[in-house]
Protein backbone atom coordinates (compact mmCIF):
# COMPACT_ATOMS: atom_id res chain seq x y z
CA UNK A 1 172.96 62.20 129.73
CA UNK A 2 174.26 64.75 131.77
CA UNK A 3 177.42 66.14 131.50
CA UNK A 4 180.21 67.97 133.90
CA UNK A 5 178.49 71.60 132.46
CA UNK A 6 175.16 70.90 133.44
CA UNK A 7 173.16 71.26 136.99
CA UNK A 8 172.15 68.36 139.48
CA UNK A 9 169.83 66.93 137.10
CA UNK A 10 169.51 68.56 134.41
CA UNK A 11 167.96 67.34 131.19
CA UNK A 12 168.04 69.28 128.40
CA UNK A 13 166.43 72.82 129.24
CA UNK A 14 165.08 71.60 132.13
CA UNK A 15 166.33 71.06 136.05
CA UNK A 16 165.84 68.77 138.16
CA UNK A 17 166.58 69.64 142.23
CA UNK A 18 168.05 66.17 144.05
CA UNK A 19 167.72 66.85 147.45
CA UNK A 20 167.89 63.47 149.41
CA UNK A 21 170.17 60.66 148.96
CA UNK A 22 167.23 58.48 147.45
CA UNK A 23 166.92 60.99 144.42
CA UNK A 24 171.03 60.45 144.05
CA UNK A 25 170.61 56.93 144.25
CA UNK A 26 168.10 57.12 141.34
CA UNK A 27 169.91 59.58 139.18
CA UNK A 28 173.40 57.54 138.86
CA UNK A 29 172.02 55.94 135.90
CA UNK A 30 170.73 58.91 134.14
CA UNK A 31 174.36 60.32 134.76
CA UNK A 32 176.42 57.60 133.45
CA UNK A 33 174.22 56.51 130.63
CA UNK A 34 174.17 52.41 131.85
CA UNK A 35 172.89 50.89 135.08
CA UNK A 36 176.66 50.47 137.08
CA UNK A 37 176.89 46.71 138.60
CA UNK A 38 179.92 45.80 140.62
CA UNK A 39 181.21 49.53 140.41
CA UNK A 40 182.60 52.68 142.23
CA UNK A 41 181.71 55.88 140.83
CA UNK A 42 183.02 59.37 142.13
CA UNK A 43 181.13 62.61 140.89
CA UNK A 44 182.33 65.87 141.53
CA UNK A 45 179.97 68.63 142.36
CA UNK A 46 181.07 72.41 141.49
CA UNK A 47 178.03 74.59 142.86
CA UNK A 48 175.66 72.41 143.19
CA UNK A 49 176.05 70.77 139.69
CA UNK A 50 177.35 67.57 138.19
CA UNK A 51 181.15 68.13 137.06
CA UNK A 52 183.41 65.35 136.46
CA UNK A 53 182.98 61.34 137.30
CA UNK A 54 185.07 58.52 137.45
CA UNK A 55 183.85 54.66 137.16
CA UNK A 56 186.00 51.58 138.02
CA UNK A 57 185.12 47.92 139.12
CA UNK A 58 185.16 46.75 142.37
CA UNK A 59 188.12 45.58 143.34
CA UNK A 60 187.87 41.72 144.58
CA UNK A 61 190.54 42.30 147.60
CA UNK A 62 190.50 44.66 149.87
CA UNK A 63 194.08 44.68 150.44
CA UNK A 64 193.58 46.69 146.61
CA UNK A 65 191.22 49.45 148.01
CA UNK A 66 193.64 52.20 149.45
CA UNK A 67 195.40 52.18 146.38
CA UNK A 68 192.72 52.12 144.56
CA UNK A 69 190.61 55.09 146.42
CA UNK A 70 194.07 56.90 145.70
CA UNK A 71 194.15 56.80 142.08
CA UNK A 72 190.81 57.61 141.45
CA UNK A 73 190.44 60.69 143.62
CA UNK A 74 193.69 62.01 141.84
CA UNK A 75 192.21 61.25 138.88
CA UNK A 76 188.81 62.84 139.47
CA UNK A 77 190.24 65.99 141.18
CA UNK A 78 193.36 66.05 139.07
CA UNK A 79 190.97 66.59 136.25
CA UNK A 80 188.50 69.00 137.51
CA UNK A 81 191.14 71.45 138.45
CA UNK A 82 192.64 71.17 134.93
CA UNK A 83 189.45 71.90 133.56
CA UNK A 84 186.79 73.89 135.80
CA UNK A 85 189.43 74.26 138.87
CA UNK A 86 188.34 72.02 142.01
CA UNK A 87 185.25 70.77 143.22
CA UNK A 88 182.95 71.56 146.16
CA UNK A 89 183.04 68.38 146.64
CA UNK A 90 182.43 64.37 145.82
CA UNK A 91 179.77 62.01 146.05
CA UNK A 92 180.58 58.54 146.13
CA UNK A 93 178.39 55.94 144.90
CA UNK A 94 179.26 52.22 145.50
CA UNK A 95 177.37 49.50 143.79
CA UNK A 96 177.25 46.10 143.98
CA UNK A 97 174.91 43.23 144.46
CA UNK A 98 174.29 40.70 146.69
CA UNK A 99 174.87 37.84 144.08
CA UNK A 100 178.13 38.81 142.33
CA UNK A 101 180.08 38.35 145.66
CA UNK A 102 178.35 35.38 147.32
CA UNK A 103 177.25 37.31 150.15
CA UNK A 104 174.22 36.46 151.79
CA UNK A 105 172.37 40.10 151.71
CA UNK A 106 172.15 43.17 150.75
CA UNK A 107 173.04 44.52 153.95
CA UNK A 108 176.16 42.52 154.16
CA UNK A 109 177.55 43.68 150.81
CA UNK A 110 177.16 47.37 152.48
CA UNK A 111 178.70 46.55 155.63
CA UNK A 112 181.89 44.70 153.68
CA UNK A 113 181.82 47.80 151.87
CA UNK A 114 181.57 50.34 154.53
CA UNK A 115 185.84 50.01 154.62
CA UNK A 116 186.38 50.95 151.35
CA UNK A 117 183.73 54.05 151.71
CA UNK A 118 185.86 55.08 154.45
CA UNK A 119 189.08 54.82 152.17
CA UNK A 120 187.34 57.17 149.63
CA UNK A 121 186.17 59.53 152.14
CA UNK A 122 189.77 59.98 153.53
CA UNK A 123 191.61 59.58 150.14
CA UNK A 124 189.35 62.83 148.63
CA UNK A 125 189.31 64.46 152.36
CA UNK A 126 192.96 64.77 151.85
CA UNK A 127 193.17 66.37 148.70
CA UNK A 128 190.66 68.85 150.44
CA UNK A 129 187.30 67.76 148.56
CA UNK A 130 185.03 66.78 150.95
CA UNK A 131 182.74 63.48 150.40
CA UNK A 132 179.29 64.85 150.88
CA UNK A 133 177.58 61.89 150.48
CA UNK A 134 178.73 58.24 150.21
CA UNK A 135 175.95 55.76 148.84
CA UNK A 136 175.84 52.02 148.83
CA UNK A 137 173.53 50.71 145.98
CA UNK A 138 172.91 46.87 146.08
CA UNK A 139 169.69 44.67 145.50
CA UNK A 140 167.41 47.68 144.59
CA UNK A 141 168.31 49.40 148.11
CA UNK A 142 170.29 52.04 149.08
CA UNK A 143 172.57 52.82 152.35
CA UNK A 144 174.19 56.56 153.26
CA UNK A 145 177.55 56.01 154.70
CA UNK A 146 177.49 59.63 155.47
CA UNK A 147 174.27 59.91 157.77
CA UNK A 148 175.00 61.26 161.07
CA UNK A 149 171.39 60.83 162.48
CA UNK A 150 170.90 57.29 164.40
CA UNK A 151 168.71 55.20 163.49
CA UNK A 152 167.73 57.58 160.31
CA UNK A 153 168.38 54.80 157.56
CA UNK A 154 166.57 51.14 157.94
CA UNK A 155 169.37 48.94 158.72
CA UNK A 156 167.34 46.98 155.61
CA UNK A 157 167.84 49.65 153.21
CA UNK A 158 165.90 52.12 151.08
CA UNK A 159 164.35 50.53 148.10
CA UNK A 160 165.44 52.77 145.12
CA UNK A 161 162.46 54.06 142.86
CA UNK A 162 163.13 52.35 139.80
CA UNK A 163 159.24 52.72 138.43
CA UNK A 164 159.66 55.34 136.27
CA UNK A 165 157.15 57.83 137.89
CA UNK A 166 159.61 60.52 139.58
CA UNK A 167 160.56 63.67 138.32
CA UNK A 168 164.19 62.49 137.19
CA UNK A 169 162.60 59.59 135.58
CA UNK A 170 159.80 61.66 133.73
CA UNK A 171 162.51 64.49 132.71
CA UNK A 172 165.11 62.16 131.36
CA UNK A 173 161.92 60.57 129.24
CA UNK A 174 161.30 64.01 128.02
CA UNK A 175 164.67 64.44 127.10
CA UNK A 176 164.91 61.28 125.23
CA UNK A 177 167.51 60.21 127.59
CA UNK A 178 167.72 56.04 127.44
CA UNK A 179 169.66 54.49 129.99
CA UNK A 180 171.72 51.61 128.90
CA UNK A 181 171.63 48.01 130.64
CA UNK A 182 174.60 47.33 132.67
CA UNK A 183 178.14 47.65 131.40
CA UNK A 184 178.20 43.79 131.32
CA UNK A 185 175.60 43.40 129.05
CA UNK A 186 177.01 45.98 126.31
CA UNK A 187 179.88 44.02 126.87
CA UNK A 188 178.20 41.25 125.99
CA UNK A 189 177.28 42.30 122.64
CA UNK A 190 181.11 42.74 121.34
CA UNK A 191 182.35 39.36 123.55
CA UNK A 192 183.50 36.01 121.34
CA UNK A 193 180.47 33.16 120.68
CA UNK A 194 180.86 30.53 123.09
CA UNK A 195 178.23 28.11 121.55
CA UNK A 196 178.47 25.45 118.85
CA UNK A 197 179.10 28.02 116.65
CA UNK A 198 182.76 28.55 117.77
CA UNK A 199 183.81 25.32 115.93
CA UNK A 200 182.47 26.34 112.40
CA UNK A 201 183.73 29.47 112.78
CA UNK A 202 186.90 28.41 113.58
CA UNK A 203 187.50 26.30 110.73
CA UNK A 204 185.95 29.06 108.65
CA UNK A 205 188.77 31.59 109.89
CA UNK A 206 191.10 28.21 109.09
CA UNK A 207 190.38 28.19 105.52
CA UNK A 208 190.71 31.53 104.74
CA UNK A 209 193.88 32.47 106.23
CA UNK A 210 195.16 28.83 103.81
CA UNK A 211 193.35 30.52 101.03
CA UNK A 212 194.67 34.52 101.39
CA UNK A 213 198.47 33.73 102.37
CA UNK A 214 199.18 31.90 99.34
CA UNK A 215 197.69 34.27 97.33
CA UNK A 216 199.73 36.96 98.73
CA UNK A 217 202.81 34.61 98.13
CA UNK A 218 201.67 34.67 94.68
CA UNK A 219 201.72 38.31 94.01
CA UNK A 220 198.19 39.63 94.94
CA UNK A 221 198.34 43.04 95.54
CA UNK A 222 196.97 44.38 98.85
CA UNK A 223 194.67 47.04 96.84
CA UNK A 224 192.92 44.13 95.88
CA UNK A 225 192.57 42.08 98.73
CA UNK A 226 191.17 45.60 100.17
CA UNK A 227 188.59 46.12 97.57
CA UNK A 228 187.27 42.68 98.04
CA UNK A 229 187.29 42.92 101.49
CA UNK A 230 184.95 46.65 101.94
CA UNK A 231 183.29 45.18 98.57
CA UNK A 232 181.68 42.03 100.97
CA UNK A 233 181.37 44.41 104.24
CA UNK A 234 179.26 46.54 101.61
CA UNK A 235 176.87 44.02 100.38
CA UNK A 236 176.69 42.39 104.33
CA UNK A 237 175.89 45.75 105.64
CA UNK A 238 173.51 46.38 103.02
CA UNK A 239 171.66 42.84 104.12
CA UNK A 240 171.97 43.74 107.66
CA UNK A 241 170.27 47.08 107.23
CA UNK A 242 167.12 45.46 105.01
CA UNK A 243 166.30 42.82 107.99
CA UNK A 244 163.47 43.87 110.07
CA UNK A 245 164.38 45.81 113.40
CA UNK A 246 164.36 43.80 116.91
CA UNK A 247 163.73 45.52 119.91
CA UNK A 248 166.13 43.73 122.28
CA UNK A 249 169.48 43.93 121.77
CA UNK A 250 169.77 40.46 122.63
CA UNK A 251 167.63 39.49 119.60
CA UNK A 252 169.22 42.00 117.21
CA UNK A 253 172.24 40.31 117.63
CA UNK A 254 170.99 36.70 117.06
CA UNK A 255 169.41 37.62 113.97
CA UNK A 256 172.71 39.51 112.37
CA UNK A 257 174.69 36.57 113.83
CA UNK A 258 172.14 34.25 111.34
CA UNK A 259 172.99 37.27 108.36
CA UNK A 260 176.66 36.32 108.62
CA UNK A 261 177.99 33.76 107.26
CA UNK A 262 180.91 31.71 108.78
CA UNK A 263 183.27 32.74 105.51
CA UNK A 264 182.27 35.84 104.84
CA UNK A 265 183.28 36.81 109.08
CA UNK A 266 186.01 35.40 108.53
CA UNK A 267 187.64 36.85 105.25
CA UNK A 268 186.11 40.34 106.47
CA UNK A 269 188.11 39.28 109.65
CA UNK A 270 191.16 38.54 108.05
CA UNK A 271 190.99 41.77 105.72
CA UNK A 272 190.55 43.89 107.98
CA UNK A 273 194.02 43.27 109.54
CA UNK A 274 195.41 45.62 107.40
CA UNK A 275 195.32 48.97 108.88
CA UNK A 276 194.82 51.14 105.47
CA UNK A 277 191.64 48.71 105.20
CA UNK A 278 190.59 49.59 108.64
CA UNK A 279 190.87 52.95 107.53
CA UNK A 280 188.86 52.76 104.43
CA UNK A 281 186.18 50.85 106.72
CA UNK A 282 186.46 53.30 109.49
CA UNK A 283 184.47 56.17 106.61
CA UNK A 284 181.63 54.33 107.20
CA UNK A 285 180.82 57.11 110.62
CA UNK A 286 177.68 58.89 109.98
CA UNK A 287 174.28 58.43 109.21
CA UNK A 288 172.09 55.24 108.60
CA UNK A 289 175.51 53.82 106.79
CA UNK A 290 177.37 53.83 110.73
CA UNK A 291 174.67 52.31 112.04
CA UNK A 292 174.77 49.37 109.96
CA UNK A 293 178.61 49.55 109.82
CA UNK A 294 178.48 49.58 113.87
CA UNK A 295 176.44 46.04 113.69
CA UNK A 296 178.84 44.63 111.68
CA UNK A 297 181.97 45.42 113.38
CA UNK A 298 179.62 43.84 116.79
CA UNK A 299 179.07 40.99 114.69
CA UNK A 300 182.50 40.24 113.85
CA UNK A 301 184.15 41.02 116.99
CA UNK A 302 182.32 38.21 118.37
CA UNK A 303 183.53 35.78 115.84
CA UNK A 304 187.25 36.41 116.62
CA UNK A 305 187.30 32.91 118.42
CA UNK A 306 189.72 30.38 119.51
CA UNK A 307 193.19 31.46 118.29
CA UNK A 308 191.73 34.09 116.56
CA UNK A 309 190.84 36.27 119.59
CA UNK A 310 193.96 38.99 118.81
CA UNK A 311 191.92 39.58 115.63
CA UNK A 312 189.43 41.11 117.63
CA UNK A 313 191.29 44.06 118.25
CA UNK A 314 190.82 45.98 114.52
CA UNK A 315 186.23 45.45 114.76
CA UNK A 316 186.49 46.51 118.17
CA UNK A 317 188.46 49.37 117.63
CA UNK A 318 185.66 50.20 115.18
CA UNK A 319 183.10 49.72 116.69
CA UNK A 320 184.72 51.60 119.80
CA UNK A 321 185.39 54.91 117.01
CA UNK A 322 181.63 54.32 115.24
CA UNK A 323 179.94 54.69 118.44
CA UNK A 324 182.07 57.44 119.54
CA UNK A 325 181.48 59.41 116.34
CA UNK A 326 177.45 58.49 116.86
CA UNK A 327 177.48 59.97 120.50
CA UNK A 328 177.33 56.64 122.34
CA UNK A 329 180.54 57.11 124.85
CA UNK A 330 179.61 54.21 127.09
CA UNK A 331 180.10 51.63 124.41
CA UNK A 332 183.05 53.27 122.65
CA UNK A 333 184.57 53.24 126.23
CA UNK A 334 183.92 49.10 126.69
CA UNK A 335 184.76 48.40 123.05
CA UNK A 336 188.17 50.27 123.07
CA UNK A 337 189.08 48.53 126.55
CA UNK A 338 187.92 45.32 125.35
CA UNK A 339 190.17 45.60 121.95
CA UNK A 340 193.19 46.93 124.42
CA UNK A 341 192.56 43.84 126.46
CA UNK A 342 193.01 42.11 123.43
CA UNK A 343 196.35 43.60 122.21
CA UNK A 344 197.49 46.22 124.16
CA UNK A 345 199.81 47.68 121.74
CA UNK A 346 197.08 48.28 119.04
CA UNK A 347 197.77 51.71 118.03
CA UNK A 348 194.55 52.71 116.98
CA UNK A 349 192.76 51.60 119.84
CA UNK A 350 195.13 53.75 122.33
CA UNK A 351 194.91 56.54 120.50
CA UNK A 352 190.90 56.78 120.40
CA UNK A 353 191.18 55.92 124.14
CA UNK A 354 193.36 58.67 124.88
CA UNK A 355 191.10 61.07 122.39
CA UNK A 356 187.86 60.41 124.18
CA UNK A 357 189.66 60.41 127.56
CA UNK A 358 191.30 64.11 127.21
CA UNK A 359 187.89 65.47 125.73
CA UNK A 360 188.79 65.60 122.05
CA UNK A 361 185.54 66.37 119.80
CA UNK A 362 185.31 63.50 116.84
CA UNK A 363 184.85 65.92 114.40
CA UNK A 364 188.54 66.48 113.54
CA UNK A 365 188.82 62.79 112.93
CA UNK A 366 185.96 62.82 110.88
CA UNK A 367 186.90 65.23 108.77
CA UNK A 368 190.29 63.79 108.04
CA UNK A 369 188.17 60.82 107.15
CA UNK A 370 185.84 62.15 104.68
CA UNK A 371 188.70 64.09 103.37
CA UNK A 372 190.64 61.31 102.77
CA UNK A 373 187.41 59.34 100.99
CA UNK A 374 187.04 63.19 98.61
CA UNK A 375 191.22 62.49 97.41
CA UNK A 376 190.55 58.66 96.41
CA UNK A 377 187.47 59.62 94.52
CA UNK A 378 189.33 62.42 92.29
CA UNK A 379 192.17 60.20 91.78
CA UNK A 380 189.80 57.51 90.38
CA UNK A 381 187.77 60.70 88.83
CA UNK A 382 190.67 63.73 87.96
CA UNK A 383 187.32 65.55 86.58
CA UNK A 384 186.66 66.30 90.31
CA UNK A 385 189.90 67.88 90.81
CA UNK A 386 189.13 71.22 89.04
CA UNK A 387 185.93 71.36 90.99
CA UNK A 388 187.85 71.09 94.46
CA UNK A 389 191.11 70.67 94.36
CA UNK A 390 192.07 71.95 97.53
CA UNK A 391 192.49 69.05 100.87
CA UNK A 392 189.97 68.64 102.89
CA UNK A 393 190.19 71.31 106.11
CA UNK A 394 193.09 70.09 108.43
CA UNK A 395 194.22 67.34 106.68
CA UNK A 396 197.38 69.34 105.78
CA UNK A 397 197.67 69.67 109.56
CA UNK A 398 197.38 66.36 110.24
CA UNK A 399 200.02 65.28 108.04
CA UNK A 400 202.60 67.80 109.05
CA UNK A 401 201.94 68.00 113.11
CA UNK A 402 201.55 63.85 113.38
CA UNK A 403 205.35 62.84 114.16
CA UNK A 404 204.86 60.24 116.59
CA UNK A 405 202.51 58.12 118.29
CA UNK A 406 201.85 57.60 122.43
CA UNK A 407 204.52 59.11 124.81
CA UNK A 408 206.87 56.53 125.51
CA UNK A 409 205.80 54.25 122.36
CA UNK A 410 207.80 53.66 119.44
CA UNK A 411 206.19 54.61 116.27
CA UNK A 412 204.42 52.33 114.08
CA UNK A 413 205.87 51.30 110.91
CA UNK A 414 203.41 52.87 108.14
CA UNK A 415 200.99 54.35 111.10
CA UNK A 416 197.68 54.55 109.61
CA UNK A 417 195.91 58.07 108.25
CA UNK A 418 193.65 57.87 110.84
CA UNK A 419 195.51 57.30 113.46
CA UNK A 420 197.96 60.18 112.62
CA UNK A 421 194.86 62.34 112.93
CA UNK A 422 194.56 61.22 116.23
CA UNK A 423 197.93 61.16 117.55
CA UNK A 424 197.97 65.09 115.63
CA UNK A 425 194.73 66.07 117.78
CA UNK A 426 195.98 64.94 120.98
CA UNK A 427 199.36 66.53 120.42
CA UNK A 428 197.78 70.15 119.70
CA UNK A 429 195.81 69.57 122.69
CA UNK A 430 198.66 68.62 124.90
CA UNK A 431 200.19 72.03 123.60
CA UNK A 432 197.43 74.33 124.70
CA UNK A 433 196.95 73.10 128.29
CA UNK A 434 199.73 71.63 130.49
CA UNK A 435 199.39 67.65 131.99
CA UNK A 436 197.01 66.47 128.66
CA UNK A 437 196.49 63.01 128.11
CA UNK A 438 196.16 62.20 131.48
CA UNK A 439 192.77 59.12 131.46
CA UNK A 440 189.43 61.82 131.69
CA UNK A 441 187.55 62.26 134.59
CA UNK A 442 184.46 63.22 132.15
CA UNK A 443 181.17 60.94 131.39
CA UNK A 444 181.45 57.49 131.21
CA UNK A 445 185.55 57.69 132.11
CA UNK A 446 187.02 54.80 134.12
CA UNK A 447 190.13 55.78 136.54
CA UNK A 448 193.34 54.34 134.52
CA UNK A 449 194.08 50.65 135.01
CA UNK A 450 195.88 48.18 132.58
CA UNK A 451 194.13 45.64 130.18
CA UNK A 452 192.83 42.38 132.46
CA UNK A 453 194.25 39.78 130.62
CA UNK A 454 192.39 37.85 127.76
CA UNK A 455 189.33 37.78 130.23
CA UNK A 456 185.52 36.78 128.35
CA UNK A 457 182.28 38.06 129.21
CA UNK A 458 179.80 35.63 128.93
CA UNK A 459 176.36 36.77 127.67
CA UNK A 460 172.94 37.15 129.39
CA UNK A 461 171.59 34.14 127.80
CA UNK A 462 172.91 31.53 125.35
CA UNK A 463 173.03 31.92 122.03
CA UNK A 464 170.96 29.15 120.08
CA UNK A 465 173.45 27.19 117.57
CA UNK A 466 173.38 28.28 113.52
């Protein structure tokens, strides 16, 4: 994917020259990573290449899109000036199809759009960025908002070239680049069951919570309650990553949804509510071991049904910081949102959102990580300490600069190792440039909004019962 330091177009060490508003139409994906439904996305240009971009839903009312074109061309420029100055100026892509807003046609969806083009165009006009080009994408068509010739543009449309022969197309397949489905569908994949499997599953999280309370009443210690919890994530993960691969996603996630068991979701659920667990779970980042780790946390964030739907919040966070660390910002982005929809005051999820939005490389996080796994094996081992007992690089850091969490929230009782890392990273940041920890402007960044209420995705098709 490209990214705000790259030309129009480029892929890797090559470039690619978009000269008419049909090749911009067919590049959006290619930038963004997915294929945008229902969405407005500003790019900035600086030069003649790709800078910064901001993605955000349609609004349903148009009494909503002033405010709306507003806040995201402050965001977008706001941004760019903090980090490569202003842009040359914006493109503005609008996409949305025909279906989704019971419209008749394609061409009405642009012309009920056309008002809310307008609003962009003047919103980034008067920050003195210049729209360039403003595209409508809906159907598999494309309109220019911006064409001053007459009769130029088919009042029908443009059919986009979604074949896979042009020169983006063949460059990005060079590249390796693989565009995503829509943002719906990853959503889909982290969304609660809503089959006959919600029942069971229910009763399963039931039984546990009866069995685990009382046994915490009783004087079970929370170490071991933790080791039997990452013990049975282990051995799923383990089971998961010996099933043959499925190519769809759809299908991948059928078959690990027959893997799991109703009990074992649900005590992994239930365990995983304690944030020094989450932590020890949250190791599992790199290599073949986060990819399995990352099915698992999909698989369990769609179990959190019923009145278990808050529990969501500590798998999707996860899964939101395993795809992160594995490169994949367009489904760390949905699952981080999703888990904030969830509970909005879950720590660890605003902290990872406010990391990837102000730019901060995984790395550091990572490394407090796998520090933190190197000081719990030479306690169990004190033979490793004479072979290194120094912390791992930064951790010292971490503990000394992380004082608090988000500006303006209290701090968490017994805030987690992790997400002291975090909250230390964004507050060194902050230091060096002024206005950090504003929401990015930078690949696969929405423009700021609040959690949407306990709202559901549904999935693509319907998941067979068992």
């Amino acid at each position: 994917m490209t990214n705000h330091q790259q030309a129009a177009g480029v892929t890797g060490g090559a470039r690619v020259i978009l000269r008419t508003a049909g090749e911009l139409a067919e590049a959006l994906p290619y930038l963004l990573g997915f294929r945008p439904d229902d969405s407005v996305v500003l790019v900035a240009l600086h030069k003649g290449r790709f800078g910064g971009r901001v993605r955000l839903g349609i609004p349903e009312r148009p009494e909503d899109w002033p405010s709306v074109a507003e806040q995201m061309a402050h965001c977008l420029i706001g941004e760019c000036e903090r980090r490569d100055g202003r842009p040359d100026s914006v493109v503005a892509f609008l996409c949305q199809d025909a279906a989704a807003t019971g419209t008749d046609t394609a061409q009405g969806v642009m012309e009920r759009l056309r008002p809310f083009a307008q609003l962009l165009r003047t919103a980034c006009g008067g920050l003195d960025v210049p729209v360039t080009e403003a595209l409508c994408l809906a159907n598999g068509r494309y309109w220019s908002y911006c064409c001053p010739r007459p009769g130029c543009c088919p009042p029908e449309g443009t059919p986009i070239n979604t074949g896979g022969t042009s020169v983006m197309a063949a460059t990005a397949a060079y590249a390796g680049i693989h565009v995503r489905g829509s943002v719906e569908e990853v959503r889909a994949r982290l969304a609660p069951l809503r089959t006959a499997l919600v029942a069971e599953q229910t009763q399963a999280l039931d039984a546990a919570a009866m069995e685990l309370v009382p046994r915490i009443f009783a004087g079970v210690s929370r170490e071991e309650v933790e080791t039997e919890t990452l013990d049975l994530a282990r051995r799923v993960m383990r089971r998961l990553s010996e099933a043959p691969p499925e190519e769809a996603d759809l299908e991948a996630d059928l078959r690990d949804d027959e893997l799991l068991a109703h009990d074992e979701a649900a005590t992994l659920i239930l365990g995983l509510q304690d944030r020094e667990t989450r932590d020890r779970a949250a190791e599992w980042m790199e290599g073949a071991e986060a990819h399995s780790a990352l099915r698992l946390w999909r698989a369990l964030a769609r179990r959190c049904v019923g009145p278990y739907g808050e529990h969501a919040a500590a798998p999707l966070s996860l899964a939101g910081w395993i795809a992160w660390s594995l490169g994949d910002t367009v489904e760390a982005d949905q699952a981080l949102e999703m888990a904030l929809t969830v509970d909005p005051r879950y720590i660890f999820a605003r902290l990872l959102n406010a990391a990837m939005a102000d730019g901060i490389d995984p790395e550091p996080v990572r490394r407090s990580l796998r520090g933190q796994r190197v000081n719990r094996e030479q306690s169990v081992d004190p033979a490793l300490d004479a072979q290194d007992p120094q912390p791992a690089a930064g951790e010292d850091d971490i503990d000394k600069d992380a004082a608090a969490a988000l500006p303006g929230a209290a701090v968490e009782p017994g805030m987690s190792r992790a997400a002291r890392g975090l909250e230390a990273a964004l507050r060194r940041r902050g230091e060096r440039r002024p206005r950090a920890g504003s929401r990015s402007a930078w690949p696969g960044a929405r423009a700021p909004r609040r959690p949407s209420g306990n709202r559901r995705v549904n999935r693509p098709r319907t998941r067979d019962d068992g």
